[in-house]
C-alpha atoms as a PDB file:
ATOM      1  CA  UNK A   1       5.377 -39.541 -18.038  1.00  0.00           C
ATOM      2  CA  UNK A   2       2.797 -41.991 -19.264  1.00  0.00           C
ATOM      3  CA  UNK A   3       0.456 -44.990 -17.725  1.00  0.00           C
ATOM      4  CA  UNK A   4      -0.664 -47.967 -20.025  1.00  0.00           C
ATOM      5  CA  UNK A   5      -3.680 -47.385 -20.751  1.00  0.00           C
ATOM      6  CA  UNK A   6      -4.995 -51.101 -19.104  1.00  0.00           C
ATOM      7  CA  UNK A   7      -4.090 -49.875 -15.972  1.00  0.00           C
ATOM      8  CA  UNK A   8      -5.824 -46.763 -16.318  1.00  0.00           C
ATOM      9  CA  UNK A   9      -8.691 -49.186 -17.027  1.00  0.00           C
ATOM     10  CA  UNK A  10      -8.216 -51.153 -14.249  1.00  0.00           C
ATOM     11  CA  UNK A  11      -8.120 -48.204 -11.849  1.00  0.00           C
ATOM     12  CA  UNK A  12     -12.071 -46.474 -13.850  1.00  0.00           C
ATOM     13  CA  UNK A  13     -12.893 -49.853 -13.235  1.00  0.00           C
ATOM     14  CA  UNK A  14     -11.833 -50.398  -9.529  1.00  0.00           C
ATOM     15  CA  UNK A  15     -13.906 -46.622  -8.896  1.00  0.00           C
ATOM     16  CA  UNK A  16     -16.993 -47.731 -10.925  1.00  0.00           C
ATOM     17  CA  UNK A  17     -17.067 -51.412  -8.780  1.00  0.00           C
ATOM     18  CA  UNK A  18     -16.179 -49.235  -5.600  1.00  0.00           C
ATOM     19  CA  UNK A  19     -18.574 -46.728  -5.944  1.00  0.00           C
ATOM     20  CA  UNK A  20     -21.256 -49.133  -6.969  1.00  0.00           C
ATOM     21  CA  UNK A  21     -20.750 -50.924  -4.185  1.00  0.00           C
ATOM     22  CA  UNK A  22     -21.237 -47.474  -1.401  1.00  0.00           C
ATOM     23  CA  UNK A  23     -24.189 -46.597  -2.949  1.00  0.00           C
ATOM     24  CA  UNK A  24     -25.874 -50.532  -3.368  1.00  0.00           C
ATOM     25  CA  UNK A  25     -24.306 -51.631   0.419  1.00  0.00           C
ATOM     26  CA  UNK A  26     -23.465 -48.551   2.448  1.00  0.00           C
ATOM     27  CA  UNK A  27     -22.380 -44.706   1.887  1.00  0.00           C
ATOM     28  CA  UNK A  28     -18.994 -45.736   4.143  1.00  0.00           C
ATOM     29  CA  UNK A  29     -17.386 -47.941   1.792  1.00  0.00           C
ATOM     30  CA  UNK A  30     -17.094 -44.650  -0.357  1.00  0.00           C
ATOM     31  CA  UNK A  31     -14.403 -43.853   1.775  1.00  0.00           C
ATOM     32  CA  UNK A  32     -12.309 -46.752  -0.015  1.00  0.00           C
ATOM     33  CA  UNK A  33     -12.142 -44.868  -3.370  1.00  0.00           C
ATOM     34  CA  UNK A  34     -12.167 -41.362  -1.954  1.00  0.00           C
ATOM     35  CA  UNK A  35      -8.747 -42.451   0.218  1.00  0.00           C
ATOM     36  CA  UNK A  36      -7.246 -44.048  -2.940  1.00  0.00           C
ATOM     37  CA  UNK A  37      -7.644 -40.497  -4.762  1.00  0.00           C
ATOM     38  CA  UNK A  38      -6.201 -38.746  -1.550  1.00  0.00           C
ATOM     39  CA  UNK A  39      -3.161 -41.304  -1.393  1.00  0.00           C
ATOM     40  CA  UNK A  40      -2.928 -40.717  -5.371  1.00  0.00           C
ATOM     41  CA  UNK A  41      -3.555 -36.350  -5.242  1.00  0.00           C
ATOM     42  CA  UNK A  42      -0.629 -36.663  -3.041  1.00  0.00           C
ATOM     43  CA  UNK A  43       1.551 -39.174  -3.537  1.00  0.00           C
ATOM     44  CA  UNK A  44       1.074 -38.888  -7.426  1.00  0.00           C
ATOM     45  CA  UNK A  45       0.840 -42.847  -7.554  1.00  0.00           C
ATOM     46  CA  UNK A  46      -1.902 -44.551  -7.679  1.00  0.00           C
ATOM     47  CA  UNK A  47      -2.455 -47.779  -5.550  1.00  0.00           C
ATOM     48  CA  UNK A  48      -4.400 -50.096  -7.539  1.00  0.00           C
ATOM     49  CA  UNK A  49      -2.037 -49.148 -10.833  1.00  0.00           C
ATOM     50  CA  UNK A  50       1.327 -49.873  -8.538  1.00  0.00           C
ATOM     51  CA  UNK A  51      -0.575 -53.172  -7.630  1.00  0.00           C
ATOM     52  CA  UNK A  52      -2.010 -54.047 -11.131  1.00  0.00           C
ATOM     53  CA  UNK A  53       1.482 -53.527 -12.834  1.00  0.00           C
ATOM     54  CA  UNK A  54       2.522 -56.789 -12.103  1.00  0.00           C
ATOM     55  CA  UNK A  55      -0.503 -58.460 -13.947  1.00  0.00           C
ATOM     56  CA  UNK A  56       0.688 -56.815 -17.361  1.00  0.00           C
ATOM     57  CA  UNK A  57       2.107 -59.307 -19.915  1.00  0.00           C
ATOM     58  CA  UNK A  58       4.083 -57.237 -22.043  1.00  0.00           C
ATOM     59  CA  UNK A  59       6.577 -54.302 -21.648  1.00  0.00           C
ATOM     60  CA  UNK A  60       4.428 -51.290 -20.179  1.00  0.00           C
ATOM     61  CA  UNK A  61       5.969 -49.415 -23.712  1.00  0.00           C
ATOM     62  CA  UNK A  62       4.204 -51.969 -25.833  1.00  0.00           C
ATOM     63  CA  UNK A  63       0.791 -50.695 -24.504  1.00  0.00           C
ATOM     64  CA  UNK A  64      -0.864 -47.425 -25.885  1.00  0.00           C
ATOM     65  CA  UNK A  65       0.024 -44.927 -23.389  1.00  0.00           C
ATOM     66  CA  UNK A  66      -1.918 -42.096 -21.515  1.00  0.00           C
ATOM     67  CA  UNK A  67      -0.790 -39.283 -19.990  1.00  0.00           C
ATOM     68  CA  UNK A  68       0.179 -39.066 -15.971  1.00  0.00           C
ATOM     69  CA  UNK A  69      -0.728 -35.537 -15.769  1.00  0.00           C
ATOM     70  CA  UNK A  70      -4.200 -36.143 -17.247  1.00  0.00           C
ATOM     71  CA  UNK A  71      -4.972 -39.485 -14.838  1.00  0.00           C
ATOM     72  CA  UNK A  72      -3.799 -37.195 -12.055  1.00  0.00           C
ATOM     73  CA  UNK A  73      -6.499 -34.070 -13.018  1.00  0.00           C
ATOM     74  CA  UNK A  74      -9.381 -37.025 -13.461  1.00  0.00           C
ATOM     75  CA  UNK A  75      -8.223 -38.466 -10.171  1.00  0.00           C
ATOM     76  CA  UNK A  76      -8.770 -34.763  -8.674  1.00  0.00           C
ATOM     77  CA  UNK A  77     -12.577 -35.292 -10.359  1.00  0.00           C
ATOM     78  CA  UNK A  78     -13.395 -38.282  -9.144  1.00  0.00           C
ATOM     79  CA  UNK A  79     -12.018 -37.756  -5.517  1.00  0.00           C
ATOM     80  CA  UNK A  80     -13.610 -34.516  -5.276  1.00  0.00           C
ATOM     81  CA  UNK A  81     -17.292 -35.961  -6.477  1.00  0.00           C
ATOM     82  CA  UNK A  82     -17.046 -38.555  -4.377  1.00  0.00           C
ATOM     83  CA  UNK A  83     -16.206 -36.338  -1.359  1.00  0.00           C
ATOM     84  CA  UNK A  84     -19.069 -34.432  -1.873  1.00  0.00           C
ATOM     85  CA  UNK A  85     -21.411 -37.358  -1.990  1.00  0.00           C
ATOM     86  CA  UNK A  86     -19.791 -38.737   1.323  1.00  0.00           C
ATOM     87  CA  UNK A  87     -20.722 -34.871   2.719  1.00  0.00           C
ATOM     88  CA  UNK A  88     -23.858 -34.872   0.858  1.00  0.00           C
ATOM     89  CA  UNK A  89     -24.788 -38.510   2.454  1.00  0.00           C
ATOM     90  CA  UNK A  90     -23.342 -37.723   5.953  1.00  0.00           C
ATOM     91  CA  UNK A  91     -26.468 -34.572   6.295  1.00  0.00           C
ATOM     92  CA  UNK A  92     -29.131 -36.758   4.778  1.00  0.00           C
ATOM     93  CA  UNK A  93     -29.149 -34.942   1.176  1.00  0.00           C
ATOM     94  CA  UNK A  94     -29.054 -38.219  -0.091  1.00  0.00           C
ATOM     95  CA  UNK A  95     -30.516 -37.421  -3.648  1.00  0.00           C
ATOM     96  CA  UNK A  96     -26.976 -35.063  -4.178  1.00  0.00           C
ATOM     97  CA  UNK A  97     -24.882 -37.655  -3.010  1.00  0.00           C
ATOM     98  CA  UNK A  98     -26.296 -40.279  -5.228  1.00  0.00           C
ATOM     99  CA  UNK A  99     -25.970 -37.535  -7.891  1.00  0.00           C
ATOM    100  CA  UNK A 100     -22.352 -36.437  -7.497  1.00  0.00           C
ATOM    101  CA  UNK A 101     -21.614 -40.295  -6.837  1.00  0.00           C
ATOM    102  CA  UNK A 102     -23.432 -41.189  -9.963  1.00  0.00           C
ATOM    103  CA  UNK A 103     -21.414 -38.491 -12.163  1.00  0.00           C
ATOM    104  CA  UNK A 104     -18.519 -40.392 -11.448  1.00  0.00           C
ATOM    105  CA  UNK A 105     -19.833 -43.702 -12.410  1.00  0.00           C
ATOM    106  CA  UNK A 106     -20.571 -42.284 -15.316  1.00  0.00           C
ATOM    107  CA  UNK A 107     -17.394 -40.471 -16.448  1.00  0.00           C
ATOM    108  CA  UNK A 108     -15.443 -43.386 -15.468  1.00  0.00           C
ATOM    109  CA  UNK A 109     -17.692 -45.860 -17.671  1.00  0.00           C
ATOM    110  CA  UNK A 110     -17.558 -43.539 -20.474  1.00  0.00           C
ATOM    111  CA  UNK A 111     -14.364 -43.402 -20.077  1.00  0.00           C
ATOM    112  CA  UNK A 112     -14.099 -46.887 -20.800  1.00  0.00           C
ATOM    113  CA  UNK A 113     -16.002 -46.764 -23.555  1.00  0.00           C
ATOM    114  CA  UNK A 114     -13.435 -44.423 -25.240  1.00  0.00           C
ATOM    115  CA  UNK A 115     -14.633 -40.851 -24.464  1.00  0.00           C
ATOM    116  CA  UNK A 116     -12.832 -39.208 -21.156  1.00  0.00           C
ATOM    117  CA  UNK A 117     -14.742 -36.078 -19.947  1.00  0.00           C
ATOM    118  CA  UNK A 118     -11.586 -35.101 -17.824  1.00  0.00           C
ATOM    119  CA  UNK A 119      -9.622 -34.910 -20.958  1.00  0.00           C
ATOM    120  CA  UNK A 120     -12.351 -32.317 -22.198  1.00  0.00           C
ATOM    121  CA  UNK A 121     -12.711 -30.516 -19.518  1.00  0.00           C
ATOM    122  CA  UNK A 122      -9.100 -29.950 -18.661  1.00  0.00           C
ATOM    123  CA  UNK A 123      -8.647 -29.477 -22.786  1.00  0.00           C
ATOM    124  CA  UNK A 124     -10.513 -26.484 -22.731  1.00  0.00           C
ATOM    125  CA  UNK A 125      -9.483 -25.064 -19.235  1.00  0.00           C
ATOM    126  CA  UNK A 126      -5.910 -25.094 -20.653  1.00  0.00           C
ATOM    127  CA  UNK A 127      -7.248 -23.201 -23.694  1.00  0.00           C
ATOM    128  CA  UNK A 128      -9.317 -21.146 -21.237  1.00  0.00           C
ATOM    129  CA  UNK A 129      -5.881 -20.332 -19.618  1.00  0.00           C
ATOM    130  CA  UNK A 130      -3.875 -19.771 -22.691  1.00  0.00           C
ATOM    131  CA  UNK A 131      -6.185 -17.060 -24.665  1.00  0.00           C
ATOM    132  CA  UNK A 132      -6.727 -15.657 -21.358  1.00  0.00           C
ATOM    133  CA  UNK A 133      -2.537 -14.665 -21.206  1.00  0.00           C
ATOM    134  CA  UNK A 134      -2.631 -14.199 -24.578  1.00  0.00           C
ATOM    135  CA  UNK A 135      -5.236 -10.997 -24.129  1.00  0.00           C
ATOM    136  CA  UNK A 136      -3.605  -9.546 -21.337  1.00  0.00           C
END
């Protein structure tokens, strides 16, 4: 299964605008993005990609393609960072939630910029994984 890769776009850019927004306005609106990535962990669709299909102008084929499995592990990320900053904000450690918040801003704008740290990290946990079975 594969995603076009604007709507993967769309979605880094929905977290980046989302997140930007919790930590310029108010921690709560964190929980917009952090529900998103819970709907997505367990529905394995995303909201604002179901909702942004409709803007594409070609056949989703046409569009370079990335891999559902992959969005799904940098969804995991993303959700994850951003629950810890909501925790981290929630006891007053507010320099570790605008950390962990932060870290995803920044792997989703790299990611736009062409680089995907997910795809790295879950790259060599795979190959982690494999040499480990192949030792044993």
């Amino acid at each position: 299964m594969s995603i076009p890769k604007p709507l993967v776009q769309i979605n880094q850019t929905f977290i980046i605008l989302s997140v930007l927004l919790g930590l310029l306005l108010h921690p709560v609106i964190l929980l917009v993005p952090f529900t998103f990535g819970i709907y997505t962990i367990v529905t394995k669709q995303n909201p604002i990609i179901m909702f942004s299909r409709r803007f594409l102008t070609k056949s989703f084929h046409l569009y370079k393609q990335e891999d559902k499995d992959q969005q799904i592990f940098n969804q995991w990320i993303a959700t994850i960072c951003i629950g810890l900053s909501m925790i981290f904000f929630y006891f007053n450690m507010n320099i570790l939630g605008y950390t962990f918040s932060m870290m995803v801003v920044a792997a989703s704008g790299i990611a736009l910029m062409g680089y995907c740290i997910g795809c790295t990290i879950r790259y060599r946990y795979m190959m982690w994984r494999y040499k480990r079975t192949r030792t044993q």
